[in-house]
Protein backbone atom coordinates (compact mmCIF):
# COMPACT_ATOMS: atom_id res chain seq x y z
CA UNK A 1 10.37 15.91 97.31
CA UNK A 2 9.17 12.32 98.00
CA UNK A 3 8.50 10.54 101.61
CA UNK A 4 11.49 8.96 101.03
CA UNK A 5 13.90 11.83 100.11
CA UNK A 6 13.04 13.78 103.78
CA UNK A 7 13.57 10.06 105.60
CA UNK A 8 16.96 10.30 103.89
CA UNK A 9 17.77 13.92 104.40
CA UNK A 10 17.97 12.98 108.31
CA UNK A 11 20.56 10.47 107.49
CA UNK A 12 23.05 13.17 108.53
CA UNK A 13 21.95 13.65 111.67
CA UNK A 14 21.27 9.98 112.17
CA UNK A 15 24.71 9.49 111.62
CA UNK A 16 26.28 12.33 114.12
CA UNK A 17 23.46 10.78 116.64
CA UNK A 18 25.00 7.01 116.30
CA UNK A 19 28.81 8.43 116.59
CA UNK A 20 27.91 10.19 119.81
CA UNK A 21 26.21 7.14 121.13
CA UNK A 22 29.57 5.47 119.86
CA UNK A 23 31.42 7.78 121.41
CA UNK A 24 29.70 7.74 124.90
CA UNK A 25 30.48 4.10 125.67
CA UNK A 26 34.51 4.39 125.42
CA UNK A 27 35.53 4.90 128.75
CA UNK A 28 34.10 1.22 129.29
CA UNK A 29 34.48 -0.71 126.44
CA UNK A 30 37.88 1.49 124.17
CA UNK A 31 38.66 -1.20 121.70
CA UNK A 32 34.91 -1.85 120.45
CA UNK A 33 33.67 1.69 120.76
CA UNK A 34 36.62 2.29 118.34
CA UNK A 35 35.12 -0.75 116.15
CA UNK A 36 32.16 0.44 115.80
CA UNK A 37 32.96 3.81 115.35
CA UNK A 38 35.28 3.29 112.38
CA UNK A 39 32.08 1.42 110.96
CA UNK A 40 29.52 3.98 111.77
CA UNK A 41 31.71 6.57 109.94
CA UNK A 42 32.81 4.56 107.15
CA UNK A 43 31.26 1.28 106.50
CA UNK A 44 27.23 2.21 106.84
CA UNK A 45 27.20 5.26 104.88
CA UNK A 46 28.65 3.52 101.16
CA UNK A 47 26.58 -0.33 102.10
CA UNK A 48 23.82 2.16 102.82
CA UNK A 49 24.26 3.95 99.29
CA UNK A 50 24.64 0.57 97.15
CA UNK A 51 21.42 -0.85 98.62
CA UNK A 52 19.49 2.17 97.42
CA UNK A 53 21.26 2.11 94.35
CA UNK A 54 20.03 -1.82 94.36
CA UNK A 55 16.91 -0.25 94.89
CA UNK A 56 16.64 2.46 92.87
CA UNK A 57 19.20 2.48 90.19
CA UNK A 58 20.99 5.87 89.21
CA UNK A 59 20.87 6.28 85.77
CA UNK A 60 23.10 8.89 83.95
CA UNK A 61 21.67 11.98 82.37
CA UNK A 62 19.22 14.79 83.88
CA UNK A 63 17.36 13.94 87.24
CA UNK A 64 14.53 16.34 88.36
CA UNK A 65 14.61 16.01 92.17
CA UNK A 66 11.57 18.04 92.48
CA UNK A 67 9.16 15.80 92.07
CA UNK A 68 6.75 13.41 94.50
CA UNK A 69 8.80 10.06 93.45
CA UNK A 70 11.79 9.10 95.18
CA UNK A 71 15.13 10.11 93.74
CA UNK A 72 17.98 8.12 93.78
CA UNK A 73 20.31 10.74 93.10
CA UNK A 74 19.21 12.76 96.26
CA UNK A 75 19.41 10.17 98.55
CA UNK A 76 22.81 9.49 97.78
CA UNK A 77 23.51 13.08 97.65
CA UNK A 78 22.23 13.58 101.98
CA UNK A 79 23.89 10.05 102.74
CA UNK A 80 27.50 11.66 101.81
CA UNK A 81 26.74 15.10 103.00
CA UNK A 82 28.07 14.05 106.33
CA UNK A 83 31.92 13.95 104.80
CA UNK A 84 31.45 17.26 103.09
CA UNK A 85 30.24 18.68 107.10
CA UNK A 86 33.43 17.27 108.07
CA UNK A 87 36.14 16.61 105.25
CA UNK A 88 38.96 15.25 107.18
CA UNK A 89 37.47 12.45 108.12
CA UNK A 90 38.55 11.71 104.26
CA UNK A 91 41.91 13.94 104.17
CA UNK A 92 42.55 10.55 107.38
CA UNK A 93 42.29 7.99 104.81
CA UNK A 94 44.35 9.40 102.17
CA UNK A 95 47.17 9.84 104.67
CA UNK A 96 47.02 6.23 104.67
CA UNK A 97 48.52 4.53 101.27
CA UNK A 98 45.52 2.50 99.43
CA UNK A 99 42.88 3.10 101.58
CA UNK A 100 41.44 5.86 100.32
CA UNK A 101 40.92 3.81 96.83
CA UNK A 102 39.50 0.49 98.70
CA UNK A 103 36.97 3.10 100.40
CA UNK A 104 35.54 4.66 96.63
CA UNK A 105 35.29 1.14 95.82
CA UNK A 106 33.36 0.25 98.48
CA UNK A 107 31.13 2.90 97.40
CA UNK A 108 30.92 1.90 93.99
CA UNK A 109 33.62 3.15 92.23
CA UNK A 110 36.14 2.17 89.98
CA UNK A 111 40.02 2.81 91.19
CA UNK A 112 43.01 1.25 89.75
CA UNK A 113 46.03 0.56 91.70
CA UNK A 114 48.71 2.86 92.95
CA UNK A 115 46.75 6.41 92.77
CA UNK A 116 48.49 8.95 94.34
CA UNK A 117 45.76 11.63 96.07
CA UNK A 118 46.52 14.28 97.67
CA UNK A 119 45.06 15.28 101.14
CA UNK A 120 42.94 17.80 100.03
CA UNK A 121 41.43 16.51 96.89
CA UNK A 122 37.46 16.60 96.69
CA UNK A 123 35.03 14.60 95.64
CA UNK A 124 31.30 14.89 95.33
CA UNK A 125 30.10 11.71 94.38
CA UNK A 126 31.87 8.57 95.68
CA UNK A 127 30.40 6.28 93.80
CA UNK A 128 30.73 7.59 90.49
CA UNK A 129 34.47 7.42 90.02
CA UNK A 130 35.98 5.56 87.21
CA UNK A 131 39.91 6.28 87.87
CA UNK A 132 42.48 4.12 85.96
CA UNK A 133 45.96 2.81 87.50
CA UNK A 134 48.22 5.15 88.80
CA UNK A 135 46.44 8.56 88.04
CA UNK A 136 48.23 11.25 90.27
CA UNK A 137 46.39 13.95 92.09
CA UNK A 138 47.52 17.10 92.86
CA UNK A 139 46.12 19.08 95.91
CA UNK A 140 42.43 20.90 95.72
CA UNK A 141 41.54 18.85 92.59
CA UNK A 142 37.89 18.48 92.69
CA UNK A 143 35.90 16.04 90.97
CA UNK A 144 32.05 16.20 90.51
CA UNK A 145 29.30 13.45 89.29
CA UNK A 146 26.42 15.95 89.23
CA UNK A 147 26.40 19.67 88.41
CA UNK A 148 22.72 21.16 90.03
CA UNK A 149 20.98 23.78 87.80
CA UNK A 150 17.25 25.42 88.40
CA UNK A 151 15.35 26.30 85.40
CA UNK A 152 13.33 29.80 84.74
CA UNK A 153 10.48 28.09 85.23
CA UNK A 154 11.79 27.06 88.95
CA UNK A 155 12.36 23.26 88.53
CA UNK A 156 15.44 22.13 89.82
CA UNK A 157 17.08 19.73 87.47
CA UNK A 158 20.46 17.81 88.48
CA UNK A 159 22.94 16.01 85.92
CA UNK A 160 24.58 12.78 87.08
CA UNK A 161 27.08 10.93 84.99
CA UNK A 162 30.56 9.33 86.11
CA UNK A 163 33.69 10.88 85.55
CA UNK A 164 36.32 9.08 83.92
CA UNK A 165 40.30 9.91 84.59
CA UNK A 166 42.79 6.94 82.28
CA UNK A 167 45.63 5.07 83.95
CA UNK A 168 48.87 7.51 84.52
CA UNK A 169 47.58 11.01 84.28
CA UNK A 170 48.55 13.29 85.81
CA UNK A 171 46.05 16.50 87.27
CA UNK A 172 47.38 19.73 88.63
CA UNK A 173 46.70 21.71 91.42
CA UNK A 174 43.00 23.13 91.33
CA UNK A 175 41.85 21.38 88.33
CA UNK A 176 38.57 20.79 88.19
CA UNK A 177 36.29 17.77 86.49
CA UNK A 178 32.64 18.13 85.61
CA UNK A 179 30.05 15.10 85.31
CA UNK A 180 30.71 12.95 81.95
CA UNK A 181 33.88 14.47 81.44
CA UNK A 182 36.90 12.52 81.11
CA UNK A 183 40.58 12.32 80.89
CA UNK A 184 42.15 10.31 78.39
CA UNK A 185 45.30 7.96 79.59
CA UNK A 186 48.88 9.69 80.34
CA UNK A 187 47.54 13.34 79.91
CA UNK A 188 49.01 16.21 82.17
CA UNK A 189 46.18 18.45 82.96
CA UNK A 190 47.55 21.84 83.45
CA UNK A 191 47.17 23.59 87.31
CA UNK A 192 43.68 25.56 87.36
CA UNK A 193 42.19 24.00 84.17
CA UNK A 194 38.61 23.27 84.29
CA UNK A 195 37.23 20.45 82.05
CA UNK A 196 33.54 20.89 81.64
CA UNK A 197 30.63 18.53 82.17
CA UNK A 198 30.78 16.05 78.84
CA UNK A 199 33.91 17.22 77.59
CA UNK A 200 37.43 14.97 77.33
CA UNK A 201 40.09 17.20 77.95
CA UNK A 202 41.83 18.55 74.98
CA UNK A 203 38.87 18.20 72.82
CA UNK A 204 35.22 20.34 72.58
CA UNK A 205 32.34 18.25 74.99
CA UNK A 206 30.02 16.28 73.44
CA UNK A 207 26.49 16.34 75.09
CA UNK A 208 24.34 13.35 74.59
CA UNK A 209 21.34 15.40 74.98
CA UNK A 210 21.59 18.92 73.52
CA UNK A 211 19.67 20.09 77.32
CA UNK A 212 22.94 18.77 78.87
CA UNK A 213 24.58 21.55 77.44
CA UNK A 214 22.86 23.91 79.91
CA UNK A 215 24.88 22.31 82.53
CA UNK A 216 28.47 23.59 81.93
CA UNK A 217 30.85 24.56 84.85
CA UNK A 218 31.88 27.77 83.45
């Protein structure tokens, strides 16, 4: 692990730290304590992400985050681990029509208009969405850019590639997506289906290196 990645793995706590400060001056001063609040939970963390990403660009395909240079992928990874801590601060801005999309863009990701999420659906990696118009979510869907493994050898190896769901499908309850797997437009994915990482639902995945293949969800 890299200088770097321990700075970022006290972004976290840097972030409970600023709420609290937040949070201490709204007995004097209600309506910008709420401001800056609503930023300090969900404005810093995604501007923070797309300036390392400016930085250090994420490329798909397998990341080693053991190593002494800085890794893109793990930075991103302890900047969102504050809304896995605390997962209704997301399940807030689904409850809200819209704003749960403009918030994945504003982390990097694609979202079409009118996608219906449920409450509870989860996401791993915010910025790696590409979601077409209208998809529909069903509750506990799950939906993960990066899939960690750790080889015999004890390297831990991590691979990151977008997932892609096409305008007006439809996922059931508990379905799960892997990294670089996708879901082609108008499909109804079954209730407790799991598509693996590189695979488009309905047909067998396609790795684009034959060491992705190590990497399935199941």
């Amino acid at each position: 692990m890299s200088f770097g990645d321990r700075i970022f793995s006290y972004f976290p706590l840097l972030m409970t730290v600023a709420a609290l400060l937040v949070l201490t001056g709204f007995a004097h001063w209600p309506l910008f304590s709420a401001v800056m609040l609503l930023l300090v939970v969900y404005i810093v963390p995604p501007i923070t992400l797309r300036i390392v990403k400016r930085w250090a660009p994420l490329r798909p395909g397998i990341v080693k985050i053991d190593e002494k240079t800085f890794c893109g992928w793990h930075a991103s990874h302890h900047i969102q681990a504050f809304y896995d801590a605390l997962p209704f601060l997301e399940s807030l801005l689904r409850v809200i029509p819209g704003f749960y999309s403009m918030w994945l863009r504003l982390w990097g990701s694609r979202v079409g208009y009118g996608v219906v999420w449920a409450v509870n659906v989860h996401i791993l990696d915010r910025d790696l969405m590409d979601i077409g118009n209208r998809v529909i979510f069903s509750r506990q869907v799950e939906l993960y850019g990066h899939v960690r493994r750790k080889t015999e050898a004890g390297v831990s190896r991590v691979l990151v590639r977008p997932v892609r769901i096409g305008s007006y499908a439809f996922l059931g309850a508990n379905v799960r997506v892997g990294p670089g797997a996708s879901v082609p437009a108008n499909a109804a994915v079954p209730a407790l289906t799991v598509i693996d990482a590189n695979e488009t639902y309905g047909e067998a995945p396609r790795h684009p290196a034959p060491e992705e293949a190590d990497f399935a969800l199941v």
